[in-house]
Protein backbone atom coordinates (compact mmCIF):
# COMPACT_ATOMS: atom_id res chain seq x y z
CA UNK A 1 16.99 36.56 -9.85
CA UNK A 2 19.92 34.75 -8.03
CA UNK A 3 19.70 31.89 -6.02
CA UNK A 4 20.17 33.33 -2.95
CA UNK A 5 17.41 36.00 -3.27
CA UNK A 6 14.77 33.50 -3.95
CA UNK A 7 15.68 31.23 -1.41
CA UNK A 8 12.56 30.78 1.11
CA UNK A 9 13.65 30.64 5.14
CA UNK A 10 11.94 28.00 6.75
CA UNK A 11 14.23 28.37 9.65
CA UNK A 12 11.00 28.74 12.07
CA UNK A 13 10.63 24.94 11.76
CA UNK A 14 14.22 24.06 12.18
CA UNK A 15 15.13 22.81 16.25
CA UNK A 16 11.70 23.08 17.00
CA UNK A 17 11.13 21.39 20.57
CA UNK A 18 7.74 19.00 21.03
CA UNK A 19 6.51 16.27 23.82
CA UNK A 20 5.94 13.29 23.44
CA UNK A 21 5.77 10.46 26.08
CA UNK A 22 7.44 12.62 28.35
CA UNK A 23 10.63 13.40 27.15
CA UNK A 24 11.27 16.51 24.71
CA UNK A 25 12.32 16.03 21.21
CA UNK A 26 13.89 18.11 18.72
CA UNK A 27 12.98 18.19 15.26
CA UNK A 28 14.59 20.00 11.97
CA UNK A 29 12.98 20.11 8.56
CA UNK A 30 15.16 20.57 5.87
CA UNK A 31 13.20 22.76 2.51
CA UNK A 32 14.67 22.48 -1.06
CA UNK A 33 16.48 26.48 -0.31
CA UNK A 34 17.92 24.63 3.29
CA UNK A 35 19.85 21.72 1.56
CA UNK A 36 20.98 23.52 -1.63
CA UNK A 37 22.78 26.03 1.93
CA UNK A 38 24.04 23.14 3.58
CA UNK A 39 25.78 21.82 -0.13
CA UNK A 40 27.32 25.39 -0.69
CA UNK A 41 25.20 25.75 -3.66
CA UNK A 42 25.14 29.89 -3.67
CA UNK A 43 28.45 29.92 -5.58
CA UNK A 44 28.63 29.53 -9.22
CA UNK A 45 30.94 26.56 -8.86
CA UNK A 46 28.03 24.31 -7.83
CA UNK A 47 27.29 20.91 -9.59
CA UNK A 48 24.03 21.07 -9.79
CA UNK A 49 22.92 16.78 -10.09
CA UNK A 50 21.12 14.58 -8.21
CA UNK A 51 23.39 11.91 -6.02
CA UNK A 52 21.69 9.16 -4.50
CA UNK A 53 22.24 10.21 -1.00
CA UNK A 54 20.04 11.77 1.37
CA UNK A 55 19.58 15.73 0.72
CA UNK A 56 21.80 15.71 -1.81
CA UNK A 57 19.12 15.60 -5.38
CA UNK A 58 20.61 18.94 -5.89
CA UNK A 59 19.08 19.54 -9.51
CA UNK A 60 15.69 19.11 -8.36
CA UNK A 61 16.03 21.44 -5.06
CA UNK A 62 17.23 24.22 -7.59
CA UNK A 63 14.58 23.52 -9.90
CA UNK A 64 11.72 23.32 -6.77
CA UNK A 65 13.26 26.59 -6.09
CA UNK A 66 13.24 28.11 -9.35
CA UNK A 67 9.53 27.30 -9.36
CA UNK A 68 8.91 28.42 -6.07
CA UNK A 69 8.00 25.10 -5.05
CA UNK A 70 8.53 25.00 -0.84
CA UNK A 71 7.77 21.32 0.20
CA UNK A 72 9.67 19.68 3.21
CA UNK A 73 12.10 17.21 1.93
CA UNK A 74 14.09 15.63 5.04
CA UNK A 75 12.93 15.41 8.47
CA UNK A 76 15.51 14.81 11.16
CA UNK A 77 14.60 14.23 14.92
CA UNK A 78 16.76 13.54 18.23
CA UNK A 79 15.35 12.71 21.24
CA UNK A 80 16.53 12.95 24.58
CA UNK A 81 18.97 10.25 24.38
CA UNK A 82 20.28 11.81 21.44
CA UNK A 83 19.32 9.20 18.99
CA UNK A 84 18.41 10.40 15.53
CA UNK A 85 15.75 9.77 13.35
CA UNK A 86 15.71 10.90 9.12
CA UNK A 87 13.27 10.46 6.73
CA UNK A 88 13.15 11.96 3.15
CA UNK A 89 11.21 12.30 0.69
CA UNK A 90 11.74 12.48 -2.85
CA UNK A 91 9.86 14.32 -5.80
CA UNK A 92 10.83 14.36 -9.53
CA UNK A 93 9.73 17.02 -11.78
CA UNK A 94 6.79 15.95 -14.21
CA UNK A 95 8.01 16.54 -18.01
CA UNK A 96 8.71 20.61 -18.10
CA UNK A 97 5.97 21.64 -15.82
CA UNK A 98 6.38 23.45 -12.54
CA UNK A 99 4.47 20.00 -10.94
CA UNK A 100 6.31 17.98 -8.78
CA UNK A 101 5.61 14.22 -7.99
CA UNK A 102 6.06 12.57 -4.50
CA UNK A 103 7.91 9.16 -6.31
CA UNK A 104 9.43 7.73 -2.93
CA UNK A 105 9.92 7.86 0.67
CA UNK A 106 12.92 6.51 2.78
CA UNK A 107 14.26 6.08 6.54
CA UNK A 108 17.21 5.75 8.10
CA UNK A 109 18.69 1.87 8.87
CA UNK A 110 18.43 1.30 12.65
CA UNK A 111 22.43 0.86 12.83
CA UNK A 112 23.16 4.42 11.11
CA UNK A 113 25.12 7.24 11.79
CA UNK A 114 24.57 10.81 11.25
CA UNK A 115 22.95 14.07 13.13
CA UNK A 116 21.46 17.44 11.93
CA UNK A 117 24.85 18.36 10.40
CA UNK A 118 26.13 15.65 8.68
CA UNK A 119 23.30 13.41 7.29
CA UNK A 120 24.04 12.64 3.36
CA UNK A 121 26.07 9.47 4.38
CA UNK A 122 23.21 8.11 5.91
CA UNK A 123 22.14 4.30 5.65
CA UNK A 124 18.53 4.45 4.49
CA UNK A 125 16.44 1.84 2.73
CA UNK A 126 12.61 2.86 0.97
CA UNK A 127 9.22 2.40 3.02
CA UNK A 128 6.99 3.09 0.03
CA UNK A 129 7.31 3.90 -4.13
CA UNK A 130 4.93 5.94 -5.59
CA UNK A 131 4.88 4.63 -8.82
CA UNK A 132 2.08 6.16 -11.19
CA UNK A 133 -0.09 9.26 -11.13
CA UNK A 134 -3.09 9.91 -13.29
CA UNK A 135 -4.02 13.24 -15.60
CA UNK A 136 -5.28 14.71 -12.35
CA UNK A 137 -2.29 13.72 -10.38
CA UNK A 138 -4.74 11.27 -8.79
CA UNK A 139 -1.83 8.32 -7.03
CA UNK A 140 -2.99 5.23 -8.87
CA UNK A 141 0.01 2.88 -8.34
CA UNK A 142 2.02 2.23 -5.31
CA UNK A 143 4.64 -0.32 -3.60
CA UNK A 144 5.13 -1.63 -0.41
CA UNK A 145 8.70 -1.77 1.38
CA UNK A 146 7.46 -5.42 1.16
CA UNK A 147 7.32 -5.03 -2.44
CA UNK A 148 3.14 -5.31 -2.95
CA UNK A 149 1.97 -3.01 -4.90
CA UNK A 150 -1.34 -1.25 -4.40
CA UNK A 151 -3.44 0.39 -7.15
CA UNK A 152 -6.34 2.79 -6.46
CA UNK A 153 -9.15 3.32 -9.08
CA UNK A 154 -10.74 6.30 -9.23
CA UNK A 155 -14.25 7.49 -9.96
CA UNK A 156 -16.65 9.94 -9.64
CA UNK A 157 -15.18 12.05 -12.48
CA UNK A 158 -11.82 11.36 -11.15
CA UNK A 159 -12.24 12.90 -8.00
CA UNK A 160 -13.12 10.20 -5.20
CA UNK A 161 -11.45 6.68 -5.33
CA UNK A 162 -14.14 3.63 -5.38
CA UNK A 163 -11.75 0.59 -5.80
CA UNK A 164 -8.54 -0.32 -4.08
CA UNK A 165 -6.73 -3.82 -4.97
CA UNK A 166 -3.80 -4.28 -2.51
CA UNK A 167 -1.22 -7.37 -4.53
CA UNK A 168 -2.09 -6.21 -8.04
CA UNK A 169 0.04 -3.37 -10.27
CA UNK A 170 -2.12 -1.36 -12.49
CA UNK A 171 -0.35 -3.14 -15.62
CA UNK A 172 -1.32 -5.92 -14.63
CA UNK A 173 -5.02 -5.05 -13.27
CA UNK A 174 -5.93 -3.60 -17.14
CA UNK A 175 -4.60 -6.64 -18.50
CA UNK A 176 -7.55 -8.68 -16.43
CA UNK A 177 -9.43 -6.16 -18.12
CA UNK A 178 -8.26 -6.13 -21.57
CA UNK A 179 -7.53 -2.24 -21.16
CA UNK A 180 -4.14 -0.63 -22.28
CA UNK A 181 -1.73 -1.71 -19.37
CA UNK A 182 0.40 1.16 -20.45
CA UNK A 183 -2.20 4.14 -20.27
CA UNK A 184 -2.48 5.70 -16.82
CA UNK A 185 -5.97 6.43 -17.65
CA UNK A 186 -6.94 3.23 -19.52
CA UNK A 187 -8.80 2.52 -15.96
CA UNK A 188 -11.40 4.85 -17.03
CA UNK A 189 -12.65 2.88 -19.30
CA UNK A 190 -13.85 0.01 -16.26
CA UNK A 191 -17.16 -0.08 -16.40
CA UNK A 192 -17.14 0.73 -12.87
CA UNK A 193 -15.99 3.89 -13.63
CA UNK A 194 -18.11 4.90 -16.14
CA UNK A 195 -21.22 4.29 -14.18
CA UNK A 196 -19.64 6.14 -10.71
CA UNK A 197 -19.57 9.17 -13.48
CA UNK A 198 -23.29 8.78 -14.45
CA UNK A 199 -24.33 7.96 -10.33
CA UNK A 200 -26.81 10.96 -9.17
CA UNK A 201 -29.59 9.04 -7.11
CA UNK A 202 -30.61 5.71 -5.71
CA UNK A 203 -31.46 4.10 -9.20
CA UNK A 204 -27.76 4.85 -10.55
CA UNK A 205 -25.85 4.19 -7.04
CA UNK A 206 -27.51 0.39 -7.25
CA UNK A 207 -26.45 0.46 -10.85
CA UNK A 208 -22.96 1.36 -9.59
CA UNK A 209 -23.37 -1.29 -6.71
CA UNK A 210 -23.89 -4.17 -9.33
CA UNK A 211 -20.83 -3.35 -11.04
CA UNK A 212 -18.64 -3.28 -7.96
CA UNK A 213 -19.42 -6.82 -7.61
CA UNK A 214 -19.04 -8.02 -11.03
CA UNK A 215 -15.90 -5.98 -10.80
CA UNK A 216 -14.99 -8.07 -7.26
CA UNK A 217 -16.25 -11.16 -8.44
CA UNK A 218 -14.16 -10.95 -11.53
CA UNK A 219 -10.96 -10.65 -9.14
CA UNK A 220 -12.32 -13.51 -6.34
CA UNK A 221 -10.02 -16.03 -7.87
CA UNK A 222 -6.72 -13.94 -7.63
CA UNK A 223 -4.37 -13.72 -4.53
CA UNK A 224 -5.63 -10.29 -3.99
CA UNK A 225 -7.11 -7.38 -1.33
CA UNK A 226 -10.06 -5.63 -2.74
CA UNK A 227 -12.06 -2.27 -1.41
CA UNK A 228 -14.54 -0.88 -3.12
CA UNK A 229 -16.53 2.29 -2.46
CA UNK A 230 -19.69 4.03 -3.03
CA UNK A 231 -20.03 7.37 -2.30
CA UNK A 232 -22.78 10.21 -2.29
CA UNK A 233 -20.63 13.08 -3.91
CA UNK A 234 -22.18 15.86 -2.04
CA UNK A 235 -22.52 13.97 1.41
CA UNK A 236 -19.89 11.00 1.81
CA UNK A 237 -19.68 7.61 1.50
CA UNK A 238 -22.11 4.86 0.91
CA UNK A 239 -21.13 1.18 1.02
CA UNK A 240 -18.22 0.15 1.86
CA UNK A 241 -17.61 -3.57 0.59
CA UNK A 242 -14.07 -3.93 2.33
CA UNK A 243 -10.90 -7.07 1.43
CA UNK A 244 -12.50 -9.26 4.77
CA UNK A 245 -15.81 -9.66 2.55
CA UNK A 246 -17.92 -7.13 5.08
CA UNK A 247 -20.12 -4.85 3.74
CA UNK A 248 -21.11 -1.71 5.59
CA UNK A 249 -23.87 0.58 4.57
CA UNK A 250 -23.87 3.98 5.80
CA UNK A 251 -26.89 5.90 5.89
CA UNK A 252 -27.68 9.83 7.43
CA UNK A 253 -30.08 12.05 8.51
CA UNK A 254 -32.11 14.60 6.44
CA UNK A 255 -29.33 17.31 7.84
CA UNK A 256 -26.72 14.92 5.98
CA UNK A 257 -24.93 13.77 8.96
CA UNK A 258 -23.86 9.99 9.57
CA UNK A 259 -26.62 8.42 11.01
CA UNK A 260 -26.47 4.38 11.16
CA UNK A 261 -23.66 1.66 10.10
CA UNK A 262 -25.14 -1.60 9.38
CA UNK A 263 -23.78 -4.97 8.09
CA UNK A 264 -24.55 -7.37 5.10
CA UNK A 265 -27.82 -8.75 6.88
CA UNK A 266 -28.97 -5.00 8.18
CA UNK A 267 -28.05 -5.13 11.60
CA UNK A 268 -27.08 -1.85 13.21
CA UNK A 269 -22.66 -2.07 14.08
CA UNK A 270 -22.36 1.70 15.06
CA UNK A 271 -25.37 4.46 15.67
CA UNK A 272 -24.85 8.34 16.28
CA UNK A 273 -27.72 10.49 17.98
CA UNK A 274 -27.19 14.52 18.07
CA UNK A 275 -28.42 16.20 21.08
CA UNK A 276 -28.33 19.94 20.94
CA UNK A 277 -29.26 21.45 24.18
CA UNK A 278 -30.97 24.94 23.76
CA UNK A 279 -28.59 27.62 25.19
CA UNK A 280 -29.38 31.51 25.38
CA UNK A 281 -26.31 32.33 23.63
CA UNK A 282 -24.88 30.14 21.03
CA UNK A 283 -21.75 28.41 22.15
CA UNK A 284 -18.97 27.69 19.56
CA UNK A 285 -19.11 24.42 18.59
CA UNK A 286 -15.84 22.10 17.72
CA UNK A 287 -16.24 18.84 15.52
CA UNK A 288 -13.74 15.89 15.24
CA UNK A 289 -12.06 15.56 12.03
CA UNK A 290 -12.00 11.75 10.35
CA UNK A 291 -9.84 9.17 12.35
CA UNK A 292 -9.12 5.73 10.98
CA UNK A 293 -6.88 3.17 12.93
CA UNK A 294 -5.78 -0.11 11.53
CA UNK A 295 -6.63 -3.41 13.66
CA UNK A 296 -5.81 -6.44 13.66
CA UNK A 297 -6.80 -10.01 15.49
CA UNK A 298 -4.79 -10.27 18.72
CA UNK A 299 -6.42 -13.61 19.53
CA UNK A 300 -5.22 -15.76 16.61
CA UNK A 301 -2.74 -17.44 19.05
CA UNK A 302 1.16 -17.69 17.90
CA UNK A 303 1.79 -18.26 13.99
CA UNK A 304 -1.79 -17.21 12.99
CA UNK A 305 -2.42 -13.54 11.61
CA UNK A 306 -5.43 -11.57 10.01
CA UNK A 307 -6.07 -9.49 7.67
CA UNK A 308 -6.51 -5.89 8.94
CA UNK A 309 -9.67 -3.94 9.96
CA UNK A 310 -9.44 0.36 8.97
CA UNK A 311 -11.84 1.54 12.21
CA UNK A 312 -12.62 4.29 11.31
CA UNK A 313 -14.72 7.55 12.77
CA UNK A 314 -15.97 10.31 10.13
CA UNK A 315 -15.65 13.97 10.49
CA UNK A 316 -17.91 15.60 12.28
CA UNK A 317 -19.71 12.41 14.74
CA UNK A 318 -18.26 14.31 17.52
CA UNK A 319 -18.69 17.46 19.08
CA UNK A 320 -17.33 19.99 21.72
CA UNK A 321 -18.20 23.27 22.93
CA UNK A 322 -15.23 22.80 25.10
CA UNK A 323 -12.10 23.06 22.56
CA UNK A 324 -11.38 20.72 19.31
CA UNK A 325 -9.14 18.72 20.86
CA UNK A 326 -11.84 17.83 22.99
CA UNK A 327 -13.76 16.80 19.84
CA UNK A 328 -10.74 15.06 18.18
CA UNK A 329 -10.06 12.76 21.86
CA UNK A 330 -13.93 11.83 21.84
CA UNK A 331 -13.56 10.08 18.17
CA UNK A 332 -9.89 8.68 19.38
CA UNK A 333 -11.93 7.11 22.05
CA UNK A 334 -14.51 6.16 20.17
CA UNK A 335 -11.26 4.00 18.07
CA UNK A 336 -9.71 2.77 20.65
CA UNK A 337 -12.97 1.62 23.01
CA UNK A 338 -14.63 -0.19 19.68
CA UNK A 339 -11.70 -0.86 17.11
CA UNK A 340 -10.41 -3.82 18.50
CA UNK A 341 -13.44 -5.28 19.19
CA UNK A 342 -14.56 -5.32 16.00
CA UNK A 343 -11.40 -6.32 14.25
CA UNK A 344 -12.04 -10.08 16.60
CA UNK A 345 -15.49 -9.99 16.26
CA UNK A 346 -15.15 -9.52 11.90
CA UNK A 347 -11.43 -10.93 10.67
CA UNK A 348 -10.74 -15.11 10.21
CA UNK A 349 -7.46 -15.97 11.54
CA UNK A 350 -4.94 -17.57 9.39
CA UNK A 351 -1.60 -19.14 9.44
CA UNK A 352 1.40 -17.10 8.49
CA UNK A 353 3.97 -16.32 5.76
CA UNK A 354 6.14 -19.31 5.52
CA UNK A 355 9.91 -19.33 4.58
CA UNK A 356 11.14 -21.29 1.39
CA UNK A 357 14.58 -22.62 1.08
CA UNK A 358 15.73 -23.48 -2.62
CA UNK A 359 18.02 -26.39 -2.90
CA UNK A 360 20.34 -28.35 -5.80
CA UNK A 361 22.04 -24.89 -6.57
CA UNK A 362 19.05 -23.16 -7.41
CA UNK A 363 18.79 -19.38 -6.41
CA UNK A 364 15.80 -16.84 -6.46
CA UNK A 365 15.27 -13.85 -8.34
CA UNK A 366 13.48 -12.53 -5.48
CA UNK A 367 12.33 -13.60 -2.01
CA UNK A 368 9.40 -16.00 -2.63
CA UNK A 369 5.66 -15.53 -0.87
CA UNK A 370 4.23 -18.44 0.11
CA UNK A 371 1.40 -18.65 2.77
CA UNK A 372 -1.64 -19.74 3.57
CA UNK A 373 -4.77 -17.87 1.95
CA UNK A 374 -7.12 -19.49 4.47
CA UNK A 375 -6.87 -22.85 6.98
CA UNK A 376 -7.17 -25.29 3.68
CA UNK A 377 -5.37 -23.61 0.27
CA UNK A 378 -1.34 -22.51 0.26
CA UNK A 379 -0.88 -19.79 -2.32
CA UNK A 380 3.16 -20.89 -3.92
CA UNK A 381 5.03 -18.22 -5.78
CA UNK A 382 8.46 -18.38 -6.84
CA UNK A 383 11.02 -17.01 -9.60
CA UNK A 384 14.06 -19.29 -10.29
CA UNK A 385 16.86 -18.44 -12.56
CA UNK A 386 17.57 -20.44 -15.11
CA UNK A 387 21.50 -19.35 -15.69
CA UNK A 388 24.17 -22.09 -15.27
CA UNK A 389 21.66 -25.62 -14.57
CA UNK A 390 20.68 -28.43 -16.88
CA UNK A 391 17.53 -27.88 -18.30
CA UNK A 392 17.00 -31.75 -18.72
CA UNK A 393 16.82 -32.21 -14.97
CA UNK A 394 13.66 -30.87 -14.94
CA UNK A 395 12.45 -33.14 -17.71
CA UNK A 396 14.11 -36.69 -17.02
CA UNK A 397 12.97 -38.67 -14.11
CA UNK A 398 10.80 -37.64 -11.55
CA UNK A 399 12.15 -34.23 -12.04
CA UNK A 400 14.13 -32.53 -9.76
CA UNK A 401 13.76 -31.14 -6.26
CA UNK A 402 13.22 -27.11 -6.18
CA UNK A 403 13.69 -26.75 -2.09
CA UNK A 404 11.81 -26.68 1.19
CA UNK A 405 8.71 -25.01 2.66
CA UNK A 406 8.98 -24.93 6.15
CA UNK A 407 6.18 -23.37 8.59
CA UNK A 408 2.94 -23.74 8.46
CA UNK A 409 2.17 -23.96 5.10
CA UNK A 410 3.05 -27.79 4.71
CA UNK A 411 0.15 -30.44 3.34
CA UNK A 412 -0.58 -33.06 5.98
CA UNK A 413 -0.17 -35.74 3.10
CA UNK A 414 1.70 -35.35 -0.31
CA UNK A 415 -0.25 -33.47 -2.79
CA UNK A 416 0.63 -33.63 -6.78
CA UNK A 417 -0.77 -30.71 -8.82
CA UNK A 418 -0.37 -30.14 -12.89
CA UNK A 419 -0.10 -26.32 -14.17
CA UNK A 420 0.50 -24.21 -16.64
CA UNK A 421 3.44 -21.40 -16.26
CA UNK A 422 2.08 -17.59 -16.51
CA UNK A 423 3.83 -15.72 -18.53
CA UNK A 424 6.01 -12.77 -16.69
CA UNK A 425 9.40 -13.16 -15.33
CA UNK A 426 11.68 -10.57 -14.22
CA UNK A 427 11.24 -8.51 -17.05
CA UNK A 428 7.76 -9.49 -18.07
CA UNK A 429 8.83 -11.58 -21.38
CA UNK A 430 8.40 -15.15 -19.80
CA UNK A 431 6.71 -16.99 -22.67
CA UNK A 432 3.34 -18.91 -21.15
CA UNK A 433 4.76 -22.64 -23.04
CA UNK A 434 5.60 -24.86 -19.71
CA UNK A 435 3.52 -27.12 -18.23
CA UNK A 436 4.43 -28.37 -14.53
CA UNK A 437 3.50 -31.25 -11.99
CA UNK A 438 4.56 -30.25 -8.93
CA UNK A 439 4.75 -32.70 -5.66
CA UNK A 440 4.83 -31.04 -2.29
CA UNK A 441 5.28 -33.66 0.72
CA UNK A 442 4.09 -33.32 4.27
CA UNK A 443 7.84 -33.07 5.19
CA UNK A 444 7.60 -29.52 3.03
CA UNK A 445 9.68 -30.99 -0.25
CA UNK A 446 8.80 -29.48 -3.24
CA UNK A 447 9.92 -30.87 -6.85
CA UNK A 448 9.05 -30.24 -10.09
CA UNK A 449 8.85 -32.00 -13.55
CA UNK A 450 8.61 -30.40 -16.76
CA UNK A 451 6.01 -31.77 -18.56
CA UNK A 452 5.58 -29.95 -21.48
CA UNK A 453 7.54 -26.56 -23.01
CA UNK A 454 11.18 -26.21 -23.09
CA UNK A 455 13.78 -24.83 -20.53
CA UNK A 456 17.06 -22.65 -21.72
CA UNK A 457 19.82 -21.55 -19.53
CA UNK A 458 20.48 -18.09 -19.73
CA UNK A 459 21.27 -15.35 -17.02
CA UNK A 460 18.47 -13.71 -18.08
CA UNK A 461 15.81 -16.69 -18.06
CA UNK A 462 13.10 -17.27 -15.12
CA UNK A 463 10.89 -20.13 -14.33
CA UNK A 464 8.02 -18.69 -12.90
CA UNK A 465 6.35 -21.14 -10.16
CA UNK A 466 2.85 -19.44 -9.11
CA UNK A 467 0.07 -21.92 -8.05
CA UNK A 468 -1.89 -23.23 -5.25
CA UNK A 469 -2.09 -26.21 -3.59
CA UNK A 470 -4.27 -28.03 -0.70
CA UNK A 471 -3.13 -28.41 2.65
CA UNK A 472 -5.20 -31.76 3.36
């Protein structure tokens, strides 16, 4: 069958008009069988590769075709001031299967140029990587545009996930638990997941429970976000033991629908009552779907943040027998009257990121994350490359000075701390053999002295500075 024949029009979703905020936009998505047209590729001459440009992975559009794969690829918008909006996303083919895998998404720069027509020169940089799928194409790794990576464990026979650490890669979470960090299903060996698989009633959920703290506990010491879940398979979920250190327990009604939210110490944070009123002829009833909205403090005052608080509203806690929109604005009400609220009322404040600035010629391998992990302790991470300085500077002396912290994240008084390098790097083959003591001033001066280990220059050797220090 030639390309051409199997080609699938999508063309009822290209220039299709919408509202929004009062002005009418215009928005065309582009299918695998759309950008293999716009690249001429019905004529044998075609070069059928991918090119690193937007719309133009021309192998794998071919191939989605072949396999009568349809997904939507590129999105481009205009509004009425004729500014233009793209985002893309890209799949790779898993081994030689007809399965696809979503591996990244991207956006256009703010300063770029293009339109409906003329796109693949577009300046676009990646919002998210999805980095590593499961057997059951369950997403188990993936990366911020920040670079944090997020890794989702799942349970329940693989089908409902129970534990999400946001700062941690799945190599390196299996590691912490002496599993095979190279195994995409190595995580199913956590204990937590073997006992989701054996939970069936209120004896095996506690089990569960128990496990989800040893498995949080186990994590309290590292510079990471954990949620973990519990779920009833055949009703919904449980407890909810989210990264602020809140517990909610959700419990329902003998007809299985949400009943009562409460807290750590049993007090009641949301209620739903279900009032039926008896009507000669049914009416046709419309239920909300599941809403969840992100807060955060807005009362932390300038250079303070918090973490963030997922509001959210399950499926079917509001009804209609008007129309399901009705339905759907009751639970968006229901977010936007009581999200807020408890995002202040539940989240600590803390001081923000703070900016480092290395000094004496040295240079980062990548941006360094320093801030405060609550109003006493400064989490310090850095990777400096070793190419082209003296390694005895760090060892003669009092050391030598690594650069600035400026912010928030300074120590009211000068604070000395001795530790021991993790292993890592760039490439993961830093050897653990360096011992530190670091000085941090109140001005923000940090330098370092080498007290044990050995340093070589090399374009391809790190110094990895991770620790913590005290702020008073």
């Amino acid at each position: 069958m030639s390309l051409r024949k199997k080609y699938i029009s999508k063309s009822a979703e290209r220039g299709k008009l919408y509202r929004t905020d009062n002005q009418i936009n215009v928005k065309n998505i582009f299918y695998p069988g759309d950008l293999l047209k716009a690249s001429n590729c019905y004529s044998s001459n075609c070069n059928f590769i991918n090119i690193d440009k937007p719309g133009k992975k021309l192998l794998t559009y071919k191939q989605m075709v072949d396999d009568n794969i349809n997904l939507p690829i590129l999105v481009i918008e205009k509004n009425n001031s004729n500014k233009y909006t793209l985002s893309e996303s890209i799949y790779n083919r898993f081994e030689n299967s007809n399965r696809y895998r979503l591996v990244t998404q991207q956006v256009n720069q703010l300063n770029s140029h293009f339109d409906e027509s003329n796109f693949e020169n577009a300046e676009v940089f990646e919002t998210e990587k999805f980095d590593l799928y499961d057997n059951k194409e369950n997403l188990i790794q993936t990366t911020r545009k920040s670079g944090i990576p997020i890794t989702t464990i799942w349970g329940y026979h693989q089908t409902k996930p129970i534990a999400i650490i946001e700062g941690a890669s799945y190599s390196q979470l299996m590691q912490i638990f002496n599993l095979n960090p190279n195994d995409p299903n190595s995580y199913k060996e956590l204990e937590i997941v073997k006992k989701s698989n054996l939970d069936i009633d209120d004896v095996t959920e506690n089990e569960l429970i128990s496990n989800l703290n040893i498995f949080k506990k186990k994590l309290e010491p590292m510079p990471f976000k954990v949620t973990l879940y519990a779920y009833d398979p055949l009703i919904g979920v449980k407890t909810i033991f989210n990264s602020s250190g809140i517990k909610e327990n959700y419990k329902y009604d003998s007809q299985n629908r949400l009943e009562r939210i409460f807290d750590n110490n049993d007090k009641i944070l949301k209620e739903y009552k279900y009032n039926y009123a008896p009507l000669s002829i049914p009416p046709i009833i419309f239920y909300n779907s599941e809403h969840s909205k992100p807060f955060t403090r807005n009362n932390c005052g300038q250079g303070y943040d918090s973490d963030t608080y997922d509001y959210t509203v399950p499926a079917e806690i509001y009804s209609s027998t008007i129309s399901l929109s009705d339905a759907e604005q009751k639970a968006l009400d229901d977010i936007n009257s009581n999200g807020q609220a408890e995002a202040n009322q539940n989240l600590q404040c803390f001081a923000s990121e703070c900016p480092f600035t290395p000094m004496g010629g040295l240079s980062l391998t990548k941006p360094s994350v320093i801030y405060n992990e609550n109003s006493y302790l400064v989490h310090f991470s850095a990777l400096i490359n070793t190419n082209g300085i003296d390694p005895t500077s760090f060892s003669s002396g009092a050391g030598r000075t690594l650069g600035l912290i400026t912010g928030t994240c300074r120590p009211s008084r000068t604070q000395v701390i001795t530790f021991d390098e993790p292993s890592g790097g760039m490439f993961g083959d830093t050897p653990a053999n360096r011992r530190w003591e670091v000085r941090i001033d109140a001005v923000g001066n940090v330098s370092a002295k080498l007290v044990s280990g050995t340093i070589t220059s090399s374009r391809y050797g790190y110094i990895n500075f991770k620790f913590h220090f005290s702020k008073n």
